[in-house]
PDB file of N, CA and C in Angstrom:
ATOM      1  N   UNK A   1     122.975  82.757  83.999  1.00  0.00           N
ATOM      2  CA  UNK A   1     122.350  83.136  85.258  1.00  0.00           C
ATOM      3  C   UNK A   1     121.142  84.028  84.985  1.00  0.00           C
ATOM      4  N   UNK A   2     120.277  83.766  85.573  1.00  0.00           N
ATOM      5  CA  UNK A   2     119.250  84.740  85.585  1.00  0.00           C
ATOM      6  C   UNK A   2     119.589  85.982  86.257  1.00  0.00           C
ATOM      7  N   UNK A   3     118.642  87.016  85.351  1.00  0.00           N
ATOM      8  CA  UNK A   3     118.710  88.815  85.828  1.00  0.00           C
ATOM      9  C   UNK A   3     118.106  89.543  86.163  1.00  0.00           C
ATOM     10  N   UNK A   4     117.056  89.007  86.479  1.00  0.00           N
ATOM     11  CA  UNK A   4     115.386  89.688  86.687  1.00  0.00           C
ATOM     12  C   UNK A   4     114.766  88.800  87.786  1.00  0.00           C
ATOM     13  N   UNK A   5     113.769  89.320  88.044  1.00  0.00           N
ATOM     14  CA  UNK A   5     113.083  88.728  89.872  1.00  0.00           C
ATOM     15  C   UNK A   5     111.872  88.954  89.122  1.00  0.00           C
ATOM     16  N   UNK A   6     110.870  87.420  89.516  1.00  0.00           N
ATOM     17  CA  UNK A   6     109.664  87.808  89.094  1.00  0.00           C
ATOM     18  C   UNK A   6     108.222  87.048  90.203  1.00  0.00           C
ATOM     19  N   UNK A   7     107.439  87.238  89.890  1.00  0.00           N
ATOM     20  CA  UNK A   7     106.459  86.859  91.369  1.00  0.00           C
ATOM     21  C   UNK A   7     106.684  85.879  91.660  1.00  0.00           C
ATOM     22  N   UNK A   8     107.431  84.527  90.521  1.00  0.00           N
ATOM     23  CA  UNK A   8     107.724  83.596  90.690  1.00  0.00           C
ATOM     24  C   UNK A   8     108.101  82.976  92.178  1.00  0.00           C
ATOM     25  N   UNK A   9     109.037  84.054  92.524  1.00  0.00           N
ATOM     26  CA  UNK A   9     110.433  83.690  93.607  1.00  0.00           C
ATOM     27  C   UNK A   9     109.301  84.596  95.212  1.00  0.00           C
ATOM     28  N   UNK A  10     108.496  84.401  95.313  1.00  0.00           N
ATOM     29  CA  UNK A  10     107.820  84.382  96.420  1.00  0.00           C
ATOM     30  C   UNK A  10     106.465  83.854  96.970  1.00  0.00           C
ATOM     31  N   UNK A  11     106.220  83.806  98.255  1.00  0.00           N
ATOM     32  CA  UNK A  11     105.386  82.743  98.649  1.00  0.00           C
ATOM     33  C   UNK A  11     104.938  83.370  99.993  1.00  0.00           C
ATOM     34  N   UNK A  12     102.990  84.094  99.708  1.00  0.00           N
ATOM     35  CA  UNK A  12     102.688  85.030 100.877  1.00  0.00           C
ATOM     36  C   UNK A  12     101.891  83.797 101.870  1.00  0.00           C
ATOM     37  N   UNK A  13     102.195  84.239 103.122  1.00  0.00           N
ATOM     38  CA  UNK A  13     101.134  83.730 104.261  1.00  0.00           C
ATOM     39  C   UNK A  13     100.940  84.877 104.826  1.00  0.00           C
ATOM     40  N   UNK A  14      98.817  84.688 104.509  1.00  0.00           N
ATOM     41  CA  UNK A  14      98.683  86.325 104.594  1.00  0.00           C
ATOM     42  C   UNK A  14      96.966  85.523 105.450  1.00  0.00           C
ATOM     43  N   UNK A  15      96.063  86.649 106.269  1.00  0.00           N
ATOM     44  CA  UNK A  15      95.262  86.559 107.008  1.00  0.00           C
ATOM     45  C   UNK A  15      94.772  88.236 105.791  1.00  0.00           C
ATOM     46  N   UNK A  16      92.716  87.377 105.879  1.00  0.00           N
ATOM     47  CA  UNK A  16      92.684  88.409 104.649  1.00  0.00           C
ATOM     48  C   UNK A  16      91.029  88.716 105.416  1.00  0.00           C
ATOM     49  N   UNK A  17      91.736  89.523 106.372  1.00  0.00           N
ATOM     50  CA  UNK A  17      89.742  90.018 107.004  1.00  0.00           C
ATOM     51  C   UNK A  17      89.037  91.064 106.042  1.00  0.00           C
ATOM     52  N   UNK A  18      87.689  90.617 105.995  1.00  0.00           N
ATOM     53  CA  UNK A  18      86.574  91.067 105.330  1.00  0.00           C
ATOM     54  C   UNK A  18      85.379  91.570 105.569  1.00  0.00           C
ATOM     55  N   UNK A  19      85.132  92.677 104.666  1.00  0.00           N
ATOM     56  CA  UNK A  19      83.581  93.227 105.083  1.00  0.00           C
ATOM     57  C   UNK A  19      82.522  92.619 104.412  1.00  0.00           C
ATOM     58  N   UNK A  20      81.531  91.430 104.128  1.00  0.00           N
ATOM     59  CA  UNK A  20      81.038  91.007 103.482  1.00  0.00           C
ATOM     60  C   UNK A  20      79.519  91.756 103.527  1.00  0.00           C
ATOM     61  N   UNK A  21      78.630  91.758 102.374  1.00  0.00           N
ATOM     62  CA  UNK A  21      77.381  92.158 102.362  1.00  0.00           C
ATOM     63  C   UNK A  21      76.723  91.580 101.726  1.00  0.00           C
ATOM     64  N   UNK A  22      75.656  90.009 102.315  1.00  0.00           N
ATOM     65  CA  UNK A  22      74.821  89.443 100.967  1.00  0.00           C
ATOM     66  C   UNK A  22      73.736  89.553 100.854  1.00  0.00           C
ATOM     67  N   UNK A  23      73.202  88.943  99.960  1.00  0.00           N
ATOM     68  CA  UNK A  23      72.192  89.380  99.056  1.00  0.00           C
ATOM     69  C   UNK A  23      71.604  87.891  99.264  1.00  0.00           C
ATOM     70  N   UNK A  24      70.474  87.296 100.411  1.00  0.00           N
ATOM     71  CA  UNK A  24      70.105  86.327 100.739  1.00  0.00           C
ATOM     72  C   UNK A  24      69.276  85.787  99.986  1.00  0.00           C
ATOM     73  N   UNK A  25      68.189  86.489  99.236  1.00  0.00           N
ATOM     74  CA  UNK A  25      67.342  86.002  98.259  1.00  0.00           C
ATOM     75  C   UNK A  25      67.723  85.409  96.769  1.00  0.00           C
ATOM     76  N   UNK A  26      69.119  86.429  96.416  1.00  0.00           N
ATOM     77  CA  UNK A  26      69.642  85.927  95.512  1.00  0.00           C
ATOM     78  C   UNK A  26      71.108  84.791  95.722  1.00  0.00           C
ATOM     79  N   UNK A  27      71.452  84.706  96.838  1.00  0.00           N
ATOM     80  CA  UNK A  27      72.765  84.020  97.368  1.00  0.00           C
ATOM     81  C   UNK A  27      73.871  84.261  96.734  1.00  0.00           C
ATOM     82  N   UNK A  28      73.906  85.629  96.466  1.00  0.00           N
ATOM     83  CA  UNK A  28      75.285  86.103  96.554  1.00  0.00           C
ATOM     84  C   UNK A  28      75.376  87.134  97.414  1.00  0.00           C
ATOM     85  N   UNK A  29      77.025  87.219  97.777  1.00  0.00           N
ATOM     86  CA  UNK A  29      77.795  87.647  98.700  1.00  0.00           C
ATOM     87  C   UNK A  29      78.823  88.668  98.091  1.00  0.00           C
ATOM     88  N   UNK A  30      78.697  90.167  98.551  1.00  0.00           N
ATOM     89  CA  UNK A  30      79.791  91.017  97.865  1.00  0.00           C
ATOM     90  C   UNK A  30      80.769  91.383  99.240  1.00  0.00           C
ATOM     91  N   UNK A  31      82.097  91.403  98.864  1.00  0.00           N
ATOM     92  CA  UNK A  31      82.621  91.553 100.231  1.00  0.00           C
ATOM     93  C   UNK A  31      84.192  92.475  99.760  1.00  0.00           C
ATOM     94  N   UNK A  32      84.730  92.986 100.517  1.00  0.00           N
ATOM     95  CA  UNK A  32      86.266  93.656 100.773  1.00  0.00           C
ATOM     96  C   UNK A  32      86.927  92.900 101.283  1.00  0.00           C
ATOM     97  N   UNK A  33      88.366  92.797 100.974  1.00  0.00           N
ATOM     98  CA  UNK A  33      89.356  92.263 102.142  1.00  0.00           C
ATOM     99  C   UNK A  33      90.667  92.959 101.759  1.00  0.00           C
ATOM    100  N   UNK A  34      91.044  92.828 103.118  1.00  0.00           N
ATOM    101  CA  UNK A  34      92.707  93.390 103.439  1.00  0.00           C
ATOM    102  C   UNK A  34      93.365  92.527 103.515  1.00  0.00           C
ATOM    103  N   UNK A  35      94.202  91.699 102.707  1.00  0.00           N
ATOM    104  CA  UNK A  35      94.895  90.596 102.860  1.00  0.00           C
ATOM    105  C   UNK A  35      96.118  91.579 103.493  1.00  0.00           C
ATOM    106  N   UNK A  36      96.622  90.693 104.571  1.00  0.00           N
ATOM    107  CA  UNK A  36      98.359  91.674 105.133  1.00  0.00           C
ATOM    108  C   UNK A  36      98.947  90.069 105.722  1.00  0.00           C
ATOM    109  N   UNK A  37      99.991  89.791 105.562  1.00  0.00           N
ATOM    110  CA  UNK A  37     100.863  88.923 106.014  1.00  0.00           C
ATOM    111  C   UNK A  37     102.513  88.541 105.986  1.00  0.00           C
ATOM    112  N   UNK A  38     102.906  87.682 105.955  1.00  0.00           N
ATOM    113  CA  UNK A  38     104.284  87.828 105.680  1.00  0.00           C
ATOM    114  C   UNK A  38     104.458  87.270 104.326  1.00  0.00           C
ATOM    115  N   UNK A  39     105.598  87.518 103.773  1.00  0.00           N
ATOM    116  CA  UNK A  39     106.036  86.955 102.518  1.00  0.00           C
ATOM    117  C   UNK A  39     107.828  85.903 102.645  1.00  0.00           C
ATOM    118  N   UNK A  40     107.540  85.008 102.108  1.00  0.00           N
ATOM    119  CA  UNK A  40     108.138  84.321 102.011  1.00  0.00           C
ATOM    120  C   UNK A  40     109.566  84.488 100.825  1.00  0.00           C
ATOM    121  N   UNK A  41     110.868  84.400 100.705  1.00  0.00           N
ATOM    122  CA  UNK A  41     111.547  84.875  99.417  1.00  0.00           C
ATOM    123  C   UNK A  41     111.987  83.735  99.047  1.00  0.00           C
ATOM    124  N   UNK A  42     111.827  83.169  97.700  1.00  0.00           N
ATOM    125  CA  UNK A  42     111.913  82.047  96.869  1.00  0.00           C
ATOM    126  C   UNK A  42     113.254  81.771  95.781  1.00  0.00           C
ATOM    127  N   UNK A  43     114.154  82.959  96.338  1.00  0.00           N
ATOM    128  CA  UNK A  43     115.446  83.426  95.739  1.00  0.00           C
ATOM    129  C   UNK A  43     116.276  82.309  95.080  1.00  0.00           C
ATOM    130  N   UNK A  44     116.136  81.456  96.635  1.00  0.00           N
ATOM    131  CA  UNK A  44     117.512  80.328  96.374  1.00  0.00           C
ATOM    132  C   UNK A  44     117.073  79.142  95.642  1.00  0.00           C
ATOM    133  N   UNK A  45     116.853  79.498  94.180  1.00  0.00           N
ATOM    134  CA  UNK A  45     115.983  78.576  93.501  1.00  0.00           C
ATOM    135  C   UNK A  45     117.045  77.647  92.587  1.00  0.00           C
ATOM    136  N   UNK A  46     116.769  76.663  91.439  1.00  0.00           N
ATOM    137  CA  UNK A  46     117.599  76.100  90.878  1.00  0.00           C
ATOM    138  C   UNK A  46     117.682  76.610  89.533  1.00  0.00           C
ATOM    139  N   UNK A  47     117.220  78.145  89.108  1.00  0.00           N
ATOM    140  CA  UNK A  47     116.941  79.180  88.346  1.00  0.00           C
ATOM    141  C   UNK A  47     118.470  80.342  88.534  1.00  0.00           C
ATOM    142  N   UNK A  48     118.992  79.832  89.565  1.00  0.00           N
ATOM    143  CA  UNK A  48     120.236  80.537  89.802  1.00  0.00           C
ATOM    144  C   UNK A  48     121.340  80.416  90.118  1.00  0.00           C
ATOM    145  N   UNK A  49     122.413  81.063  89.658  1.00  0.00           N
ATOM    146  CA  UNK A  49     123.506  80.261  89.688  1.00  0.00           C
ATOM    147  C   UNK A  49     125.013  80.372  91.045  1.00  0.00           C
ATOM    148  N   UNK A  50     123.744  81.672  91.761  1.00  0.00           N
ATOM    149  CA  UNK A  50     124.745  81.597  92.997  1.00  0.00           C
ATOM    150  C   UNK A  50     123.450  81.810  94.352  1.00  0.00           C
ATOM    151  N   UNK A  51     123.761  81.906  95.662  1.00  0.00           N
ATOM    152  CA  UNK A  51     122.977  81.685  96.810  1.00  0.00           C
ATOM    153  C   UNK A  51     123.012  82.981  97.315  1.00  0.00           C
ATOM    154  N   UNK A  52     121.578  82.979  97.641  1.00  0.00           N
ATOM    155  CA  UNK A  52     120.941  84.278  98.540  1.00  0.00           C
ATOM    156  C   UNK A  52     120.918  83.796  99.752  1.00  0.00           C
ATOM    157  N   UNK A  53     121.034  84.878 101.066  1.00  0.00           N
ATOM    158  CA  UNK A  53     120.837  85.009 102.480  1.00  0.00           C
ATOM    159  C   UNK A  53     119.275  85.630 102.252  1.00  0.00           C
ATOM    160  N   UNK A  54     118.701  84.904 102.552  1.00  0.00           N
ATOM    161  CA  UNK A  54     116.919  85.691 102.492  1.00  0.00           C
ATOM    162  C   UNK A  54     116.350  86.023 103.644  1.00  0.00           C
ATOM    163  N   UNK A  55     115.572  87.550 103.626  1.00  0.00           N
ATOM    164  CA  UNK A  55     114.701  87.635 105.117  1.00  0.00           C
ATOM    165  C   UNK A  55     113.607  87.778 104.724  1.00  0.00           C
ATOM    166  N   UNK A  56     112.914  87.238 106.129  1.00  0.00           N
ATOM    167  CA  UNK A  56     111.646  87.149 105.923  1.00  0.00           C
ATOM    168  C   UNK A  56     110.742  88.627 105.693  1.00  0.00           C
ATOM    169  N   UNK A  57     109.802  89.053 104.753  1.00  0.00           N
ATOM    170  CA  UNK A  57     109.200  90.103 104.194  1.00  0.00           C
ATOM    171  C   UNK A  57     107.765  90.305 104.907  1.00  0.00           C
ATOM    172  N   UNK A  58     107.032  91.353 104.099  1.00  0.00           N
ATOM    173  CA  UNK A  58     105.708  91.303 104.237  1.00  0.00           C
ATOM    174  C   UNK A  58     105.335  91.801 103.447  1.00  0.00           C
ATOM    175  N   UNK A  59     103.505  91.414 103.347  1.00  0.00           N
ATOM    176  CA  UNK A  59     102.784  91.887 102.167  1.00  0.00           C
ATOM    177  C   UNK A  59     101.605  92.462 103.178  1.00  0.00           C
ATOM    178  N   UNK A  60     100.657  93.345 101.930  1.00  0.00           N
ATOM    179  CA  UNK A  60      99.770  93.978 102.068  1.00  0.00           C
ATOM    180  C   UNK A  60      98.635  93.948 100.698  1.00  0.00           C
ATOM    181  N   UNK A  61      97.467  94.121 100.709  1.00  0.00           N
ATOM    182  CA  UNK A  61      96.347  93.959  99.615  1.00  0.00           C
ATOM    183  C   UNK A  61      95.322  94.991  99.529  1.00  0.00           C
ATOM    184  N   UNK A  62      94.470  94.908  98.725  1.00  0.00           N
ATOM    185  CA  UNK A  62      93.339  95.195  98.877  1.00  0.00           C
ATOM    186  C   UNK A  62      92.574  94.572  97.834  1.00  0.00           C
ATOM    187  N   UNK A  63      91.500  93.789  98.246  1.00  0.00           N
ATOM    188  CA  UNK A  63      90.845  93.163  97.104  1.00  0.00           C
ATOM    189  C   UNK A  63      89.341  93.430  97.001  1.00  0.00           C
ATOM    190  N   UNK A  64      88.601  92.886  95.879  1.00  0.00           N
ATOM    191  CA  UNK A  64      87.124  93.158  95.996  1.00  0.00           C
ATOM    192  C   UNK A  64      85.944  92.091  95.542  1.00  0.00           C
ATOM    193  N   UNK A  65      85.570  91.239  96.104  1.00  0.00           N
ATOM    194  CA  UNK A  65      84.938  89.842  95.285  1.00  0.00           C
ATOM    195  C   UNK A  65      83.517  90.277  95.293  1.00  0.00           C
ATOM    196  N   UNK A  66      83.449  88.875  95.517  1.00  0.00           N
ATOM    197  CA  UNK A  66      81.558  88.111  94.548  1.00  0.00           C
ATOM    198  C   UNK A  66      81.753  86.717  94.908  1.00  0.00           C
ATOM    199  N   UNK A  67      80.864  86.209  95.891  1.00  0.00           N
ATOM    200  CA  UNK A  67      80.499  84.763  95.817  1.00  0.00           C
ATOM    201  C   UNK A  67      78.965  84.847  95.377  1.00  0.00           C
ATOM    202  N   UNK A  68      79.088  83.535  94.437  1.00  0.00           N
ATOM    203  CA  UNK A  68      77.304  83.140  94.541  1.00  0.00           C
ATOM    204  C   UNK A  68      77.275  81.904  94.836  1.00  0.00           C
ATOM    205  N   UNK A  69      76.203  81.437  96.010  1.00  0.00           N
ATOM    206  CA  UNK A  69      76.122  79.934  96.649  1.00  0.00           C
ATOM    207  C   UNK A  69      75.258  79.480  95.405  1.00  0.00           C
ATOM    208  N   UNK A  70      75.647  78.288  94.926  1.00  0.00           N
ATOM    209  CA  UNK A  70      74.854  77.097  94.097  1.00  0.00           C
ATOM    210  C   UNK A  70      73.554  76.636  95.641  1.00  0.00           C
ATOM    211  N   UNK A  71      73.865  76.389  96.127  1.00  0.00           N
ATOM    212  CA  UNK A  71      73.163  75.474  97.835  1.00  0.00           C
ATOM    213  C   UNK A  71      73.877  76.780  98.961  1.00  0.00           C
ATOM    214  N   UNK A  72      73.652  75.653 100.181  1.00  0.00           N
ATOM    215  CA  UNK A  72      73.889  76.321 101.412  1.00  0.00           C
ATOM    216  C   UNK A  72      75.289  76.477 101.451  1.00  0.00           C
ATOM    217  N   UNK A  73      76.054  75.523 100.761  1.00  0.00           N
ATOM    218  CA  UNK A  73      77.729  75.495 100.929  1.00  0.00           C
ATOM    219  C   UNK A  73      78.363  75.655  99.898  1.00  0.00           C
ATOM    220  N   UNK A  74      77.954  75.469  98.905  1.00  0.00           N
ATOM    221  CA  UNK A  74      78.657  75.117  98.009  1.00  0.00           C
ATOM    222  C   UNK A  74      78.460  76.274  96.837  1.00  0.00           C
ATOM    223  N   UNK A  75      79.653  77.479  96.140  1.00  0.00           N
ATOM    224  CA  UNK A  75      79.956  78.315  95.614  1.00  0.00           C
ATOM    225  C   UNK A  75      81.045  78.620  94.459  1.00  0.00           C
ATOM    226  N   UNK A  76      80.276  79.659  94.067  1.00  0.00           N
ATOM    227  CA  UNK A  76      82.059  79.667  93.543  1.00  0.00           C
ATOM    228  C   UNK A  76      82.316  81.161  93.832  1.00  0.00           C
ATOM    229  N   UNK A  77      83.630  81.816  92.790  1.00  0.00           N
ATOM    230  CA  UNK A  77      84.023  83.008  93.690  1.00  0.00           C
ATOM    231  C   UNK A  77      84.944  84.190  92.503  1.00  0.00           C
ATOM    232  N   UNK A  78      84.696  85.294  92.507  1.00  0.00           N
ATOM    233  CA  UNK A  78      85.389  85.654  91.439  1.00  0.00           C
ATOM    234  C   UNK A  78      85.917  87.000  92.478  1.00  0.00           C
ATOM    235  N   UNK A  79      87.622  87.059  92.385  1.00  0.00           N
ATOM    236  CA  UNK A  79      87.829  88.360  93.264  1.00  0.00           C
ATOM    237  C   UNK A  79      89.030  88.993  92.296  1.00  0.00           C
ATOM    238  N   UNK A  80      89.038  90.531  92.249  1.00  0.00           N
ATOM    239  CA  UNK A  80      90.198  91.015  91.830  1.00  0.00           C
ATOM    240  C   UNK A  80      90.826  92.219  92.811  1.00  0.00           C
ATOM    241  N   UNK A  81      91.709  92.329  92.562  1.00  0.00           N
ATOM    242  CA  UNK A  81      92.906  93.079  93.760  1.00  0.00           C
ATOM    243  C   UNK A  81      93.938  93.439  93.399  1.00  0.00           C
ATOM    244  N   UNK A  82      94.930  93.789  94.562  1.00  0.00           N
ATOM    245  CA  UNK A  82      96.067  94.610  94.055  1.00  0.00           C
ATOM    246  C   UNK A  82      96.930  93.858  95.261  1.00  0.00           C
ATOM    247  N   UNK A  83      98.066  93.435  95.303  1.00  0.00           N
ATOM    248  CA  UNK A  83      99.217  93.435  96.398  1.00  0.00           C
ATOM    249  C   UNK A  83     100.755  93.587  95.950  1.00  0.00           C
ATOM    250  N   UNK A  84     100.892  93.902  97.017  1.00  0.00           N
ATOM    251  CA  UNK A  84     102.311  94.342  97.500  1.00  0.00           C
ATOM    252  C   UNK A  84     102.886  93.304  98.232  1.00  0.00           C
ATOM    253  N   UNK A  85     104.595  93.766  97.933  1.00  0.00           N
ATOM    254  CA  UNK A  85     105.278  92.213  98.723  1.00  0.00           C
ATOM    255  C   UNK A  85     106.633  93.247  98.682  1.00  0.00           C
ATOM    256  N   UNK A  86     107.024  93.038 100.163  1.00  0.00           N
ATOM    257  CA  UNK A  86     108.538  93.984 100.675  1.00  0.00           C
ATOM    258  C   UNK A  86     109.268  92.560 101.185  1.00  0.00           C
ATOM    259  N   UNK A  87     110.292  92.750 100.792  1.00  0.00           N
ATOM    260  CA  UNK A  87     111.391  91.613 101.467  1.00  0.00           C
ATOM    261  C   UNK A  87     112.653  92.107 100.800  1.00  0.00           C
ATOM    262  N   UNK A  88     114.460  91.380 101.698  1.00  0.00           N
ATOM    263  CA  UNK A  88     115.265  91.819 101.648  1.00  0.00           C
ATOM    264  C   UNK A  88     116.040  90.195 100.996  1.00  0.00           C
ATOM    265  N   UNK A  89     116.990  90.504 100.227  1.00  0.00           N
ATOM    266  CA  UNK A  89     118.290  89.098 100.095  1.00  0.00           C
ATOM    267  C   UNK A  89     119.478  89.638 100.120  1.00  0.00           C
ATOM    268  N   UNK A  90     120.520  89.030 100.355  1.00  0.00           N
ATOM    269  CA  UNK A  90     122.330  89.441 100.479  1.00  0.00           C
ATOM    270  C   UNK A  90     122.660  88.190  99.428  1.00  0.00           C
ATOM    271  N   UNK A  91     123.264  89.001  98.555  1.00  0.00           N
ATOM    272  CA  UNK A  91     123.863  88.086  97.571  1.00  0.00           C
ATOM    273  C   UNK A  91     125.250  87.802  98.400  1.00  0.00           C
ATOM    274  N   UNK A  92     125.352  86.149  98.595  1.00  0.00           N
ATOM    275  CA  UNK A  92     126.395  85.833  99.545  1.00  0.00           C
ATOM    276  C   UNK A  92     127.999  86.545  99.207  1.00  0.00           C
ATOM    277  N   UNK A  93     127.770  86.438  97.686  1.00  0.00           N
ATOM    278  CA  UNK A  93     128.944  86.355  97.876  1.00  0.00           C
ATOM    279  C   UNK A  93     130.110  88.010  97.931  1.00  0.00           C
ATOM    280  N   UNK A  94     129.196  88.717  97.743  1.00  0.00           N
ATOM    281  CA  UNK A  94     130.021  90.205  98.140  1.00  0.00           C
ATOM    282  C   UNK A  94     129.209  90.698  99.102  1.00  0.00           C
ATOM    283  N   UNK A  95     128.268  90.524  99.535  1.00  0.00           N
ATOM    284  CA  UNK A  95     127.487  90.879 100.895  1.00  0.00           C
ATOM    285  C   UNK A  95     126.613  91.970 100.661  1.00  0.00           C
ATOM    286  N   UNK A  96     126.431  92.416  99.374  1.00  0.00           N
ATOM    287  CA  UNK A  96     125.532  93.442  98.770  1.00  0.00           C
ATOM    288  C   UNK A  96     124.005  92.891  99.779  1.00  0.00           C
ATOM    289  N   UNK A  97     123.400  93.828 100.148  1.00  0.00           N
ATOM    290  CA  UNK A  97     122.300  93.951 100.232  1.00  0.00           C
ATOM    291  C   UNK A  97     121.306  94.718  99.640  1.00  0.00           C
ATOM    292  N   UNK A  98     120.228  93.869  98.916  1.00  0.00           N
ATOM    293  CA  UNK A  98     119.527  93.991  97.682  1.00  0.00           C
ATOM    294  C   UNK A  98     117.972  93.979  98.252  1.00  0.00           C
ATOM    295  N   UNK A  99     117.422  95.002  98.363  1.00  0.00           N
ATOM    296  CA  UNK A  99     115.418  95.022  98.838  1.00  0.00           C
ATOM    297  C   UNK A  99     114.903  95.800  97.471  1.00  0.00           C
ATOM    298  N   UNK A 100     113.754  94.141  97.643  1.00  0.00           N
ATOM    299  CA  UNK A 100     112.745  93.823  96.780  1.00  0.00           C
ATOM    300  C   UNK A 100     111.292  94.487  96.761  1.00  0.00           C
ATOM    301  N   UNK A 101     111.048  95.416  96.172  1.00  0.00           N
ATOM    302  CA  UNK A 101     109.448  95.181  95.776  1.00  0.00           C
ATOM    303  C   UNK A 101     108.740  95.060  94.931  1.00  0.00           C
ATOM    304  N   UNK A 102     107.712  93.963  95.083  1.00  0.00           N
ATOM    305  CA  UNK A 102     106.883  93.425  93.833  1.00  0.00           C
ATOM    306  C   UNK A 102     105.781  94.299  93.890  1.00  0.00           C
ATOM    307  N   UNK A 103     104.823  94.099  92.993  1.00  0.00           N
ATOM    308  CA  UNK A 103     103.543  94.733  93.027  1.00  0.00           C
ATOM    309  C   UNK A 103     103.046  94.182  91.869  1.00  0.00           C
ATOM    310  N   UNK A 104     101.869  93.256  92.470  1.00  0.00           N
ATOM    311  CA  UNK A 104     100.721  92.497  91.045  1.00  0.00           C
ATOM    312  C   UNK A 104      99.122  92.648  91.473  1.00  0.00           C
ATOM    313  N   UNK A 105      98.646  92.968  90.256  1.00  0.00           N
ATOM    314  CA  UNK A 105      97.258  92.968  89.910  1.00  0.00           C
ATOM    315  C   UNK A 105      97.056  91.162  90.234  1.00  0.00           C
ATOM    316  N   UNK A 106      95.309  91.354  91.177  1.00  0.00           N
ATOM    317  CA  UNK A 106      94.965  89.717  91.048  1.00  0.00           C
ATOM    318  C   UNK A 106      93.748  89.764  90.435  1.00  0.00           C
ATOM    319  N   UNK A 107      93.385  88.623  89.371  1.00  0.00           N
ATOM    320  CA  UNK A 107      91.768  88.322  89.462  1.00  0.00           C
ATOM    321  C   UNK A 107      91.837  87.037  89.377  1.00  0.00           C
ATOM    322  N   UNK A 108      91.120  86.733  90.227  1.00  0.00           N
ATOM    323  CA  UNK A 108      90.979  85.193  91.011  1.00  0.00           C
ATOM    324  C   UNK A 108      90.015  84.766  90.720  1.00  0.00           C
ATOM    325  N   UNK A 109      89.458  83.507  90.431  1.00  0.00           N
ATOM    326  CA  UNK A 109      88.057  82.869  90.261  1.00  0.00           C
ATOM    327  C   UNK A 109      88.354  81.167  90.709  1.00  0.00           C
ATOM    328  N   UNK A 110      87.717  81.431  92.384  1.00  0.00           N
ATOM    329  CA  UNK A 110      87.388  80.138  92.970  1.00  0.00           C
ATOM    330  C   UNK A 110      86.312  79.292  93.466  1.00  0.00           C
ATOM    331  N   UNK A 111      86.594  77.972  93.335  1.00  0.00           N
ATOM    332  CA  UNK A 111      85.168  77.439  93.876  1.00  0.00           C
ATOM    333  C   UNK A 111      85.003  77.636  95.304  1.00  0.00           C
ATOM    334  N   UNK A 112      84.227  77.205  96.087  1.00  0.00           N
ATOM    335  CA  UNK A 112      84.420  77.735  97.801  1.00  0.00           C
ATOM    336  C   UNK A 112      82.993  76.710  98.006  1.00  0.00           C
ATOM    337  N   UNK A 113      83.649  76.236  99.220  1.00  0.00           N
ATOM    338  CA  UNK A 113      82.909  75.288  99.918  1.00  0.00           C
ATOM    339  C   UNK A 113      82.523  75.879 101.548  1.00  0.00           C
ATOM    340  N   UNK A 114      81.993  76.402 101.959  1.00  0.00           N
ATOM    341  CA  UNK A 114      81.442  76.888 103.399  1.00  0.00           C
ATOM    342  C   UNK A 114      80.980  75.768 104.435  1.00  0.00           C
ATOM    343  N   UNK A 115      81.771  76.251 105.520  1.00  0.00           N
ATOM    344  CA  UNK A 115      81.325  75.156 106.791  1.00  0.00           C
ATOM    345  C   UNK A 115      80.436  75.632 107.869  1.00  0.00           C
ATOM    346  N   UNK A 116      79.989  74.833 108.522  1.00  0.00           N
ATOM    347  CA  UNK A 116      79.333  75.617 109.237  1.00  0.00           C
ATOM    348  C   UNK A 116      77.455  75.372 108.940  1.00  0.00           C
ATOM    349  N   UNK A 117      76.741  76.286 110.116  1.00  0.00           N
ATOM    350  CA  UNK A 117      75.244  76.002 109.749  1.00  0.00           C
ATOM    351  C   UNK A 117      75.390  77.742 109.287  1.00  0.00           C
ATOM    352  N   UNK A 118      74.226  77.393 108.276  1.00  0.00           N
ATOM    353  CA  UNK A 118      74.243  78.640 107.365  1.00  0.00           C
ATOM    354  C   UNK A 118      73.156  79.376 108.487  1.00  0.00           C
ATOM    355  N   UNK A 119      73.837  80.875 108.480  1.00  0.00           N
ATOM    356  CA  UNK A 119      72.944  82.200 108.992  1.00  0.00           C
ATOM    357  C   UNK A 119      71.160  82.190 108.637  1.00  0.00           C
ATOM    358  N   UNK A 120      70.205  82.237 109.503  1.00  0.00           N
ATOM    359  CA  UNK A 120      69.273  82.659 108.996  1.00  0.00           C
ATOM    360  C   UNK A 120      68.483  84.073 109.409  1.00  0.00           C
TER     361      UNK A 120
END
């Protein structure tokens, strides 16, 4: 049986508003965001050898990027951050109740495609 919990066993749906500030001549974009949403718990996996009662959690962030547009839409994206993830499980079978918190460093590097008519 496994003995340890790792970022593996969760899954955030998170809304991540931002302060962006770009740099139009050069087409990049420096921006903040607060990612905060719920977290999902990934407990009852086939990594284990008995069943969790899981509730639903939440997370919180803070991150800091960089887009640079190639064109009007088309980018890529490099962000690094910090989040947090709170959630609860009951190991079924003695009814222990067991709360989780994670906490991981991110650095992200994505492409990004923009919709829309670009700002002038």
């Amino acid at each position: 049986a496994a003995t340890s919990i790792n970022r593996d066993f969760a899954l955030d749906l998170a809304l991540k508003p931002t302060v962006r500030y770009p740099f139009e001549k050069i087409r990049l974009e420096l921006y903040l965001g607060l990612p905060v949403g719920l977290t999902v718990s990934m407990l009852a996996s086939p990594d284990f050898d008995y069943e969790w009662d899981e509730k639903l959690g939440a997370n919180l962030g803070a991150v800091a990027g960089a887009t640079y547009f190639f064109n009007q839409y088309v980018g890529a994206n490099l962000e690094v951050g910090a989040h947090w993830h709170w959630y609860k499980a009951t190991y079924e079978e003695n009814g222990d109740e067991i709360n989780f918190t994670l906490k991981q460093g991110l650095i992200a590097a994505n492409a990004v495609f923009a919709l829309g008519q670009p700002q002038r």
